[in-house]
Protein backbone atom coordinates (compact mmCIF):
# COMPACT_ATOMS: atom_id res chain seq x y z
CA UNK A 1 22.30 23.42 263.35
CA UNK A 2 25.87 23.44 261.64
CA UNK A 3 23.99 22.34 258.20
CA UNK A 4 21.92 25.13 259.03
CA UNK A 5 25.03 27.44 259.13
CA UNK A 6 26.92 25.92 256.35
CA UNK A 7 24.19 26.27 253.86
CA UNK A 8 23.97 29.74 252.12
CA UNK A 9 21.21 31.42 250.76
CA UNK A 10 20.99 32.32 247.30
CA UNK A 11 20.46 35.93 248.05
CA UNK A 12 23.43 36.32 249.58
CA UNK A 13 25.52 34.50 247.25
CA UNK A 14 27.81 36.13 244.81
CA UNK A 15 28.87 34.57 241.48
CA UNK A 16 32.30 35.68 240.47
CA UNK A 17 33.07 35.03 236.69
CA UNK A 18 36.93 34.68 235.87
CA UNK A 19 37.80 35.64 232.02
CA UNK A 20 39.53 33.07 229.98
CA UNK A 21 43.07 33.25 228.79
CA UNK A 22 41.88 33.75 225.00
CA UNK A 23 39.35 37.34 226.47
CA UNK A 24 42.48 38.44 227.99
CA UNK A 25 44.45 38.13 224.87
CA UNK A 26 41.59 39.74 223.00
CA UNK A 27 41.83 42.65 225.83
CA UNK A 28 45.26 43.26 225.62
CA UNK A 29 45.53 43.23 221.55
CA UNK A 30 42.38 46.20 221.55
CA UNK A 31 44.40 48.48 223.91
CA UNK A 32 47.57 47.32 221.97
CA UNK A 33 45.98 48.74 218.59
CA UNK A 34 43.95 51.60 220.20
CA UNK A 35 47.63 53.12 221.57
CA UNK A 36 49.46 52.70 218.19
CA UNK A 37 46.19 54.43 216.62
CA UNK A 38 46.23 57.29 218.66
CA UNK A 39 50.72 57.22 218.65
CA UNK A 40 50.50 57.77 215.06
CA UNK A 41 47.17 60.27 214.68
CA UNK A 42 49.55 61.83 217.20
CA UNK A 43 52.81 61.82 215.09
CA UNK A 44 50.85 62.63 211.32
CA UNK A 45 49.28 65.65 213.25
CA UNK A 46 52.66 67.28 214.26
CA UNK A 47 53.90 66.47 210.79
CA UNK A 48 51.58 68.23 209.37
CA UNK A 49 51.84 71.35 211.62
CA UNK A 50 55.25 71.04 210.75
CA UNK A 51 54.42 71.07 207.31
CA UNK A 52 52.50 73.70 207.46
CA UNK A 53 54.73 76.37 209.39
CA UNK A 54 57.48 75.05 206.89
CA UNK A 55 55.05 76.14 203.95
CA UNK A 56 54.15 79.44 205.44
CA UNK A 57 57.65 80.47 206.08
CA UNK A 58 58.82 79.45 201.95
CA UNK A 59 56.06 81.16 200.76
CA UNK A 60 56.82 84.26 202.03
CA UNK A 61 60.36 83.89 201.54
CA UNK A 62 61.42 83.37 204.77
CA UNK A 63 62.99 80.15 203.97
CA UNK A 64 64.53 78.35 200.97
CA UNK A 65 64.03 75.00 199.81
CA UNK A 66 66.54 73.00 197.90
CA UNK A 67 66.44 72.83 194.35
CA UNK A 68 65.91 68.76 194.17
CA UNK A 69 62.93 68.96 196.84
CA UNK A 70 61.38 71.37 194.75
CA UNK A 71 61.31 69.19 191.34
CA UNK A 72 59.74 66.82 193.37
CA UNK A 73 56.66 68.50 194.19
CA UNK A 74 57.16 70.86 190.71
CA UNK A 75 58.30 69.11 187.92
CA UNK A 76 58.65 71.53 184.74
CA UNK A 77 57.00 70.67 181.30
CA UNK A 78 59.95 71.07 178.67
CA UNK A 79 57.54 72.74 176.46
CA UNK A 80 56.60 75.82 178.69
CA UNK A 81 59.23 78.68 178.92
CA UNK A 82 59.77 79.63 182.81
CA UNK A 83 59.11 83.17 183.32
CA UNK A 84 61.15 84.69 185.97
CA UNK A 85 59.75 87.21 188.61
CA UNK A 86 61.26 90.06 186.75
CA UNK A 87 59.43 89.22 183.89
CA UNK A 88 55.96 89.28 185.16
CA UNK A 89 55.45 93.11 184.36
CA UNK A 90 58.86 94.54 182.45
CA UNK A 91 57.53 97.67 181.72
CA UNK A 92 57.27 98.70 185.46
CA UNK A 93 60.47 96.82 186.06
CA UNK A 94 62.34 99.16 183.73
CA UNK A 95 60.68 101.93 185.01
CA UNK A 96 62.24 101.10 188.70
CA UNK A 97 64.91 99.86 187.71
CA UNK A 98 67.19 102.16 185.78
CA UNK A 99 70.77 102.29 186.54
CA UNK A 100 73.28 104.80 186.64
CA UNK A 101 74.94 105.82 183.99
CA UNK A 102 75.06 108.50 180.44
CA UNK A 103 72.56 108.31 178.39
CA UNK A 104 74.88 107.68 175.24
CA UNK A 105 76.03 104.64 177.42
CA UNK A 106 72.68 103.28 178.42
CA UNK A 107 71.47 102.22 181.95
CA UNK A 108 70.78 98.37 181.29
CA UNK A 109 70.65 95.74 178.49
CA UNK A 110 67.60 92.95 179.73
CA UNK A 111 66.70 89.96 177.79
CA UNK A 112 62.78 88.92 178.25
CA UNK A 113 60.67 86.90 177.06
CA UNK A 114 58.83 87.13 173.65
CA UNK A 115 55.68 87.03 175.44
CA UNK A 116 56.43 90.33 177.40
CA UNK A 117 57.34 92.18 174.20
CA UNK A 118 54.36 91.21 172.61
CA UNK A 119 51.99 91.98 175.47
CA UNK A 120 54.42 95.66 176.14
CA UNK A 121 53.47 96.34 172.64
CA UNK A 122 49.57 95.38 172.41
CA UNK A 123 49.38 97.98 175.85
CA UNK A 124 51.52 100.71 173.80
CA UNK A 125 49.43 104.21 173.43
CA UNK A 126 50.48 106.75 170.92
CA UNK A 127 51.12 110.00 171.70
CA UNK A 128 47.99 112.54 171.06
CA UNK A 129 50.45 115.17 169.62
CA UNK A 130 53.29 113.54 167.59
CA UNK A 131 56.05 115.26 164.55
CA UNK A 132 58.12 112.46 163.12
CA UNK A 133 60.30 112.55 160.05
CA UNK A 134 61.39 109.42 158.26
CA UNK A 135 63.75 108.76 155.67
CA UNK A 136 63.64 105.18 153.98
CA UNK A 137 65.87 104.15 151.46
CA UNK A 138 65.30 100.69 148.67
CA UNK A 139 68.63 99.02 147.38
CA UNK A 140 69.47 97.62 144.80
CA UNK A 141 72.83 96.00 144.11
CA UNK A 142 74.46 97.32 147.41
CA UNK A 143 73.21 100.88 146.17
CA UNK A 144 70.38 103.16 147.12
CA UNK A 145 68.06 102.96 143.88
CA UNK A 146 65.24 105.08 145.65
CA UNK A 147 64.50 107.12 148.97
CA UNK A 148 61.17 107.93 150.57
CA UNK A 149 61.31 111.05 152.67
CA UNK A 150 58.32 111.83 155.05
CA UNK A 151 57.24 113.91 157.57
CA UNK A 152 53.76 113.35 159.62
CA UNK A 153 52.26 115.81 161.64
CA UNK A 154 49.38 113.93 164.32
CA UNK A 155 47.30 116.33 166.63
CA UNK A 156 44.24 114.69 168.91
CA UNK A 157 42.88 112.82 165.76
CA UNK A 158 44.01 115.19 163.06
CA UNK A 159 46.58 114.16 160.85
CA UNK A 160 48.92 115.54 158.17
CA UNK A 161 51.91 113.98 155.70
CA UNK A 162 54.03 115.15 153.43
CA UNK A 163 55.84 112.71 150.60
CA UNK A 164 58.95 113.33 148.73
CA UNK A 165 60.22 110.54 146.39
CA UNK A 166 63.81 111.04 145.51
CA UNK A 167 63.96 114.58 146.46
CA UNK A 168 60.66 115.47 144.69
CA UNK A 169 57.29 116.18 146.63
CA UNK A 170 54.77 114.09 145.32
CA UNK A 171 51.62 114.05 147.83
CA UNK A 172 50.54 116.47 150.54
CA UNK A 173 47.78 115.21 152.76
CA UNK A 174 45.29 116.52 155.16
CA UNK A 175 42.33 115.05 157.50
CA UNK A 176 40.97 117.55 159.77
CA UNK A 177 38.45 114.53 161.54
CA UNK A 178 35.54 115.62 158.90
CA UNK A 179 37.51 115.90 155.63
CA UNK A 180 40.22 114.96 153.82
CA UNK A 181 42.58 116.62 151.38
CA UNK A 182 44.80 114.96 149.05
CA UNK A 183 47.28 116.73 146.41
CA UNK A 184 49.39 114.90 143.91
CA UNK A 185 52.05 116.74 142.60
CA UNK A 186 52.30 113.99 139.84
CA UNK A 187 48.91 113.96 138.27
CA UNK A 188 48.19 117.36 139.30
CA UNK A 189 44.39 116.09 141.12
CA UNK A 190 43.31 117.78 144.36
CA UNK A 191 40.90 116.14 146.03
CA UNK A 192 38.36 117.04 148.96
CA UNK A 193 36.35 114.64 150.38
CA UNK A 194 34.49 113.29 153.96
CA UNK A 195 37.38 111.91 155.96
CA UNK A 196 37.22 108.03 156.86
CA UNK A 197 35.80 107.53 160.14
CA UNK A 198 38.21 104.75 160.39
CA UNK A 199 41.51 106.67 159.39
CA UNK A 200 43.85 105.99 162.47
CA UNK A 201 47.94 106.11 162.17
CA UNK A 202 47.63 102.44 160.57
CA UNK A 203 46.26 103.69 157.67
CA UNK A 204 49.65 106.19 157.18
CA UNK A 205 52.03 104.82 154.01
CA UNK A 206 55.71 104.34 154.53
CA UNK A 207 55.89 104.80 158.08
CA UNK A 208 55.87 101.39 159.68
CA UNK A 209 53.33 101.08 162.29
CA UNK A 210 54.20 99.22 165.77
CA UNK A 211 50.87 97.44 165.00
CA UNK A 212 52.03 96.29 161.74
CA UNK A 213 55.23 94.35 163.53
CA UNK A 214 53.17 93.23 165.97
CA UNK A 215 51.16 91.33 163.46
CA UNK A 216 54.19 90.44 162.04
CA UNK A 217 55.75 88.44 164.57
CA UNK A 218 52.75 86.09 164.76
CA UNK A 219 54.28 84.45 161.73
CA UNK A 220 57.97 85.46 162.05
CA UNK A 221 60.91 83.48 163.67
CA UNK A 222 62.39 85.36 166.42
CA UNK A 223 65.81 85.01 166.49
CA UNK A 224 66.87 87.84 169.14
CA UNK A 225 65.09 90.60 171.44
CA UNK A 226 66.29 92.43 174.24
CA UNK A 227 65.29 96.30 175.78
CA UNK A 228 68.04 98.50 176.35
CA UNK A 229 68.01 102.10 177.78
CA UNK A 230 69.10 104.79 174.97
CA UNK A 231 68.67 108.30 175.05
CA UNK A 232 66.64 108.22 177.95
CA UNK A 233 64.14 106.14 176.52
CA UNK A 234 63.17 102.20 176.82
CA UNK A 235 63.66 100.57 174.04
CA UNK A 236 63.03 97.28 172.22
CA UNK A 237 65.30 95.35 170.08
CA UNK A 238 64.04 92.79 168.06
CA UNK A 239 65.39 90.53 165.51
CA UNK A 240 63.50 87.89 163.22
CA UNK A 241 63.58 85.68 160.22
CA UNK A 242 60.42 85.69 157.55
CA UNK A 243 60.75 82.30 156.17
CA UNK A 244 58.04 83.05 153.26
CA UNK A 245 59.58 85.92 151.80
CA UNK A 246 63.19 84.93 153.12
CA UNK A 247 64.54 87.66 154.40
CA UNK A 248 65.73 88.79 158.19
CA UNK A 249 64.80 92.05 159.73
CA UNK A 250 65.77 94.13 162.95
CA UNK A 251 63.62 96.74 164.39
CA UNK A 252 63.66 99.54 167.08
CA UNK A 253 60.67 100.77 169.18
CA UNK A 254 60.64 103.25 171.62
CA UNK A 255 58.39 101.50 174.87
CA UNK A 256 57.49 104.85 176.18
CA UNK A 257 55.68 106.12 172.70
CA UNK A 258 55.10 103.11 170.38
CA UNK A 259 56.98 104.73 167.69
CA UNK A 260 59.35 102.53 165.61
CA UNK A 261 62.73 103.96 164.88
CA UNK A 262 64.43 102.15 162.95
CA UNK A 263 64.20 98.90 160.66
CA UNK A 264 66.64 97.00 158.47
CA UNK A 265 65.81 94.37 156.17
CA UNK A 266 68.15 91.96 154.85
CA UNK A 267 67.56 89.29 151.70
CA UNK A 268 68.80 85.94 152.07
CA UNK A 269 70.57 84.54 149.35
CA UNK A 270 72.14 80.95 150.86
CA UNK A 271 74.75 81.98 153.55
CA UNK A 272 74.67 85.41 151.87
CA UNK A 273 72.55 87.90 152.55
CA UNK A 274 72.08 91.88 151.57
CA UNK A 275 70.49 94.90 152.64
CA UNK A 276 67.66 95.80 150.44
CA UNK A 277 65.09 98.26 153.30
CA UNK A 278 65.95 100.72 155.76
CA UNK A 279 63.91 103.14 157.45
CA UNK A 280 64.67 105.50 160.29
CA UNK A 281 62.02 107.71 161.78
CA UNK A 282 63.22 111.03 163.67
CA UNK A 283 60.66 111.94 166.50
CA UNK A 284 60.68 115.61 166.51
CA UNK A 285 58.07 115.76 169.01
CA UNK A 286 55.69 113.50 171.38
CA UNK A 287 53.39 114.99 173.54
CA UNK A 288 50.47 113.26 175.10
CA UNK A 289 47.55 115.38 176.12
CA UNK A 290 47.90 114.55 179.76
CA UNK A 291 51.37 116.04 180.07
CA UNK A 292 52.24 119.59 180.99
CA UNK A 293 53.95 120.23 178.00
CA UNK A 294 51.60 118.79 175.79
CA UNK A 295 48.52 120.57 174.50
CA UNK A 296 49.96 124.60 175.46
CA UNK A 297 53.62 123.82 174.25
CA UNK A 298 53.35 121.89 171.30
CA UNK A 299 54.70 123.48 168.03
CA UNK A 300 51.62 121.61 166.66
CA UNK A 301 49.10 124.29 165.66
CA UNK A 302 45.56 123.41 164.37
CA UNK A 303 46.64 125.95 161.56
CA UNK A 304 48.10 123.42 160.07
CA UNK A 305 45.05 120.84 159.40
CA UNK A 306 43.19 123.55 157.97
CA UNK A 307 41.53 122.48 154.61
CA UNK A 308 41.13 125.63 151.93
């Protein structure tokens, strides 16, 4: 009977299976890694919340960075010209931005870029109703040898100029949009014929032509250009060297009509240099159609395009 009792039945056995010391190793190393795994995915992610909040706040100015962290992230090519904020559109910037002061003293004096002149003057309108006057004298030995006198008369597409050489009329003409007019007081000739559809203000002698300078730049070497307030009016200041023909100029434009006021051209002779071109241009009157003043006020009759 106790053999009976001692023996046990398979059944109601139970096996129990104790892990070697090398499994528990193994164990312990997989938690080990699966802790630092999720420490770290733990750690980037707050980093990169941080990160981001720190973003949001510098780009909308909420924050500043240092200078050095920023090179790291934003290193400058030495070839590209920054472009500050105030830059990005000058022309409303000077608008908004007009300070106290006389109009004889001027409000501001803002260097920009070349970039921003040349796209201010590519955006430049004319005036629908313009009167300018312009006196340009030639020298010659430090003396005036000739002067151009001429007065332009521009009214929604119609156009009319006078030209007196050295105090002598020598050309009257007249485009009324369908015919043109031409008298030369030298020769004598009057001539009437269909007006060029393609006659525009470049097409006007001796008054320089923003469009003109504009072209000339392309090939020019800028030397200085700022915008200054004068006379209640923005305007540019540009100064540049024309390597081919060797000679500097300056010019004024007015940024509120397009019309250049004034140029100067200088011959280089070594480290001398002389005067040889100036040209001033006297606006009279500038209306553009969309102003009160424009089309009823205007001293610019359409009597005065009338071909006879």
């Amino acid at each position: 009977m106790k053999n009976l009792e001692n023996r046990k039945s398979p059944a109601n056995s139970t096996n129990t299976i104790n892990p070697t010391r090398s499994e528990k190793l193994s164990l312990r190393g997989n938690n080990i890694l699966t802790k630092t795994i999720s420490i770290v995915f733990l750690i980037l992610l707050v980093l990169g919340l941080f990160a981001f909040i720190i973003y949001g706040l510098y780009k909308f100015n909420l924050i500043e960075i240092p200078a050095f962290i920023e090179n790291i992230f934003h290193k400058n090519n030495e070839n590209i010209t920054e472009t500050k904020s105030d830059d990005a559109n000058i022309y409303d910037y000077l608008q908004n931005n007009t300070e106290s002061g006389s109009d004889s003293s001027g409000g501001y004096v803002l260097n920009i870029s070349l970039e921003n002149i040349k796209d201010i003057i590519s955006k430049i309108i004319l005036p629908d109703n313009i009167y300018l006057e312009m006196t340009a004298k030639y020298y010659t030995d430090g003396k005036a040898s000739k002067q151009v006198e001429m007065s332009l008369w521009k009214k929604n597409g119609k156009y009319k100029y006078t030209l007196t050489v050295n105090s002598k009329l020598e050309e009257v003409y007249i485009n009324d949009t369908k015919r043109e007019y031409i008298e030369n007081d030298i020769t004598g000739n009057k001539t009437i014929k269909n007006a060029d559809a393609l006659f525009n203000f470049d097409n006007i002698p001796n008054i320089p032509n923003i469009n003109y300078y504009l072209n000339l730049l392309d090939g020019s070497q800028i030397t200085d250009y700022k915008i200054e307030r004068a006379s209640g009016e923005n305007i540019a200041d540009i100064e540049y060297e024309i390597p081919v023909l060797n000679q500097r100029e300056t010019i004024y434009f007015s940024l509120d009509t397009g019309i250049v006021s004034s140029v100067k051209s200088y011959v280089k002779e070594g480290d001398n240099e002389s005067l040889y071109y100036e040209c001033e241009t006297y606006v009279k009157e500038a209306y553009y159609n969309g102003d009160k003043q424009g089309g009823d006020n205007t001293a610019i009759s359409d009597s005065m395009f009338l071909i006879k």
